[in-house]
Protein backbone atom coordinates (compact mmCIF):
# COMPACT_ATOMS: atom_id res chain seq x y z
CA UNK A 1 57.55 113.86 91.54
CA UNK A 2 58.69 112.47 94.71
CA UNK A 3 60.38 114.42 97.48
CA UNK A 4 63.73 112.84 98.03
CA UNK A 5 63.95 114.29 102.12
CA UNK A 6 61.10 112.04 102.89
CA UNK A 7 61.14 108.09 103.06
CA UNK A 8 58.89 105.41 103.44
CA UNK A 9 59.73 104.93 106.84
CA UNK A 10 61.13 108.24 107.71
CA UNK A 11 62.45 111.83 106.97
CA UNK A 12 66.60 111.62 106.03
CA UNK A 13 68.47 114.18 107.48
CA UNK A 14 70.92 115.96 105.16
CA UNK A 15 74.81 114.56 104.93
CA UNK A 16 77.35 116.45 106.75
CA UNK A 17 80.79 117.12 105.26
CA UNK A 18 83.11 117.74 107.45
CA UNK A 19 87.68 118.56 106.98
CA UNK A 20 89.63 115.99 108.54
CA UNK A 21 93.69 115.93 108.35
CA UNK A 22 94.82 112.94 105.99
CA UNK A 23 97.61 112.14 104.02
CA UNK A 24 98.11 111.48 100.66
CA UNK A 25 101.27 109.75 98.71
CA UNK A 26 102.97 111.70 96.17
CA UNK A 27 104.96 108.43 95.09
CA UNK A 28 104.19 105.34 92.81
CA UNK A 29 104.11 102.19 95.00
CA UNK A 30 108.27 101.10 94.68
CA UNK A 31 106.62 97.44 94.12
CA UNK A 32 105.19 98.41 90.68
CA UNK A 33 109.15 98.95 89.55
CA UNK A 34 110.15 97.10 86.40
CA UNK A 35 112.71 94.40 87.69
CA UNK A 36 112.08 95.15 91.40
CA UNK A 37 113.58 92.34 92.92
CA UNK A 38 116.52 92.43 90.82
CA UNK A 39 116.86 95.67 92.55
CA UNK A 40 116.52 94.15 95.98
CA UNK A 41 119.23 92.15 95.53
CA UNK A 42 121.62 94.48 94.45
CA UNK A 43 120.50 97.04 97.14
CA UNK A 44 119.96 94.88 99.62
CA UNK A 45 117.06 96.96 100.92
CA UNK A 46 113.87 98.68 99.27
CA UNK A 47 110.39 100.11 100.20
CA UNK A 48 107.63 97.52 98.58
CA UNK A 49 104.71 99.71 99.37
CA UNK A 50 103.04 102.02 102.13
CA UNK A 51 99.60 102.44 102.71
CA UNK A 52 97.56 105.48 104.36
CA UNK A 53 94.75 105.13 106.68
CA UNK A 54 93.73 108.33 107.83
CA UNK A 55 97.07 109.41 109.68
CA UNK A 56 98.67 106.01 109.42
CA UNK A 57 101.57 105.26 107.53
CA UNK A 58 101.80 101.24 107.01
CA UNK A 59 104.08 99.57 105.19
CA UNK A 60 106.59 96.30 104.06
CA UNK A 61 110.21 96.45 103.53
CA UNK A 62 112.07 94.14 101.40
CA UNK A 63 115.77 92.89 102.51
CA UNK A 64 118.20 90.82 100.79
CA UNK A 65 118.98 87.74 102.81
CA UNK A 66 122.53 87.82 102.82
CA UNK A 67 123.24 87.59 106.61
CA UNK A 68 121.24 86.47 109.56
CA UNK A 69 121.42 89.31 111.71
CA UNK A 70 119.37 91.94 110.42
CA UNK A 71 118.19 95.20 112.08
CA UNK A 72 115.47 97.03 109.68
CA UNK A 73 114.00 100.37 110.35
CA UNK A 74 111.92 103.28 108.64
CA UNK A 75 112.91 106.76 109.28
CA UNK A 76 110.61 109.68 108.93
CA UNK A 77 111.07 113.43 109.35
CA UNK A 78 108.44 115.88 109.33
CA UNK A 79 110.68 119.10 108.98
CA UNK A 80 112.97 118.41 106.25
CA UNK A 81 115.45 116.49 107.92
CA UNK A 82 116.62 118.54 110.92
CA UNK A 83 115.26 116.19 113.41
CA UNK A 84 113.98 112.27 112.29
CA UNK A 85 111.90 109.70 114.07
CA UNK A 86 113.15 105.28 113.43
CA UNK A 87 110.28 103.23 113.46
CA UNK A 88 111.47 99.46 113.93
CA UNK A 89 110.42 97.20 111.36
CA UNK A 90 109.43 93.46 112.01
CA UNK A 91 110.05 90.34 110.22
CA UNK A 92 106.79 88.87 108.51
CA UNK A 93 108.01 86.38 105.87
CA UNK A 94 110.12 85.21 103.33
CA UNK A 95 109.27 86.20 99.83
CA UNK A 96 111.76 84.11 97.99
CA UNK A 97 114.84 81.56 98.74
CA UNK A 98 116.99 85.18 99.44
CA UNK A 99 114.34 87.65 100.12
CA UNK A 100 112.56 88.91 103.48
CA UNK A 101 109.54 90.94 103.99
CA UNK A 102 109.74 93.26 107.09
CA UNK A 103 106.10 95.72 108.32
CA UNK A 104 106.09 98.84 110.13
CA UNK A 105 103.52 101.58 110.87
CA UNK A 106 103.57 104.70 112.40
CA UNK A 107 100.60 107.28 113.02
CA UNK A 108 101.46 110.88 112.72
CA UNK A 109 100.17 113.71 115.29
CA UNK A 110 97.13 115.45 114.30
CA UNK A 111 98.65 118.36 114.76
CA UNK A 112 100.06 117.80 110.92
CA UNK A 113 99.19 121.53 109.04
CA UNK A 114 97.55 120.94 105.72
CA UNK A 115 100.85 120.94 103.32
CA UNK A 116 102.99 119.74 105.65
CA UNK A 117 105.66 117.35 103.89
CA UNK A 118 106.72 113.72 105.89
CA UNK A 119 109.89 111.92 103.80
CA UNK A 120 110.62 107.91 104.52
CA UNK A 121 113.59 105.78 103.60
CA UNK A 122 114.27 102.69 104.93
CA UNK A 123 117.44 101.09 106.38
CA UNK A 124 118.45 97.73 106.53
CA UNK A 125 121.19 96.52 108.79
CA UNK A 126 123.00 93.84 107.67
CA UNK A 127 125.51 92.24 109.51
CA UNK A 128 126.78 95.76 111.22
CA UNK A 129 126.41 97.37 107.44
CA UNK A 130 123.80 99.95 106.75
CA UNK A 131 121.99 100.04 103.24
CA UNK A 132 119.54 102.25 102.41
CA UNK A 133 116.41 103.36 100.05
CA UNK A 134 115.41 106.41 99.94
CA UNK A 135 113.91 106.67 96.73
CA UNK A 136 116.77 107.43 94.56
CA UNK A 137 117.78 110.35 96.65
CA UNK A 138 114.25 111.99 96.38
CA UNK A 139 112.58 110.18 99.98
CA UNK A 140 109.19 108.69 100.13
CA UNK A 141 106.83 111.86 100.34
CA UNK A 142 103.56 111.89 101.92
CA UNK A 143 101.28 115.00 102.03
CA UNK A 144 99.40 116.11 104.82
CA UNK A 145 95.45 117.29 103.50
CA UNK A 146 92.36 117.73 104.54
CA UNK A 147 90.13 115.22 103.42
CA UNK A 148 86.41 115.54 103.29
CA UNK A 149 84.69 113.42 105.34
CA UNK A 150 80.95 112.82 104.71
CA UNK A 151 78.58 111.41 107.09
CA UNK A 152 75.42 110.47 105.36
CA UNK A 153 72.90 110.32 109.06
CA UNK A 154 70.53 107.48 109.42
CA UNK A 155 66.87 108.67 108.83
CA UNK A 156 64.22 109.77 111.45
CA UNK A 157 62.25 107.24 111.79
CA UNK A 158 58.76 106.69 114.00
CA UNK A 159 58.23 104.00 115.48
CA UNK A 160 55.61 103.18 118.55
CA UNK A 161 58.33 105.21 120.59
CA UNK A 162 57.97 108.44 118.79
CA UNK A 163 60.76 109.85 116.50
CA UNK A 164 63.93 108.23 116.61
């Protein structure tokens, strides 16, 4: 039987977990839609996906090229609407003859309580007309958790300096 604390070259120090605020979707990526273009096009706007890196929201917006002068944006609110927060999208590509692909990202304070609810939609200005997604009326809705975080130390080892 071997004693897993103790290595060839060194003694291993025992993982730490510690809680760290994250954020989890509570949505199926809008790209994975049956027929999602089609609904592009007759929206004019529509989420494609967002992604979560720790507090970081990122994500791509699709927009119906029907004008030139487009304005796209991604609104959050982290209290149910009584005060939001526009994050200005940018223009990254075309994804078809009549399609755009816009990015944003936004990182949300720390100070996020575990339960706390953030909704998205995302407005597309076209031409001095507003469309909108927001998830069939229901907002994009992201979670605020803890998340365990495990750091798994290097081990001790000795060397001709000693223990390092």
């Amino acid at each position: 039987k071997r004693d897993v604390s103790t290595h060839e070259y060194g003694t291993l120090a025992s993982p730490s977990i510690t809680l760290t605020p994250g954020l989890r979707l509570n949505f199926a990526q809008p790209v994975t839609r049956l027929n999602y273009l089609d609904t592009i096009r007759q929206n004019h706007v529509g989420m494609e996906n967002v992604l979560v890196d720790n507090l970081t929201l990122t994500g791509t917006i699709l927009v119906h090229n029907i004008c030139f002068q487009k304005a796209v944006k991604m609104r959050y609110s982290r209290d149910y609407w009584l005060t939001h927060h526009d994050v200005t999208a940018d223009y990254c590509s075309t994804v078809a003859v009549d399609i755009d692909k816009f990015s944003f990202s936004v990182t949300l304070p720390t100070t996020l309580p575990p339960g706390a609810r953030v909704e998205l939609c995302v407005c597309a200005d076209l031409g001095g007309v507003e469309f909108w997604d927001s998830n069939f009326d229901q907002n994009y809705q992201v979670e605020c958790l803890l998340m365990p975080l495990i750091t798994a130390p290097w081990p001790k080892i000795y060397s001709v300096l000693g223990w390092i």
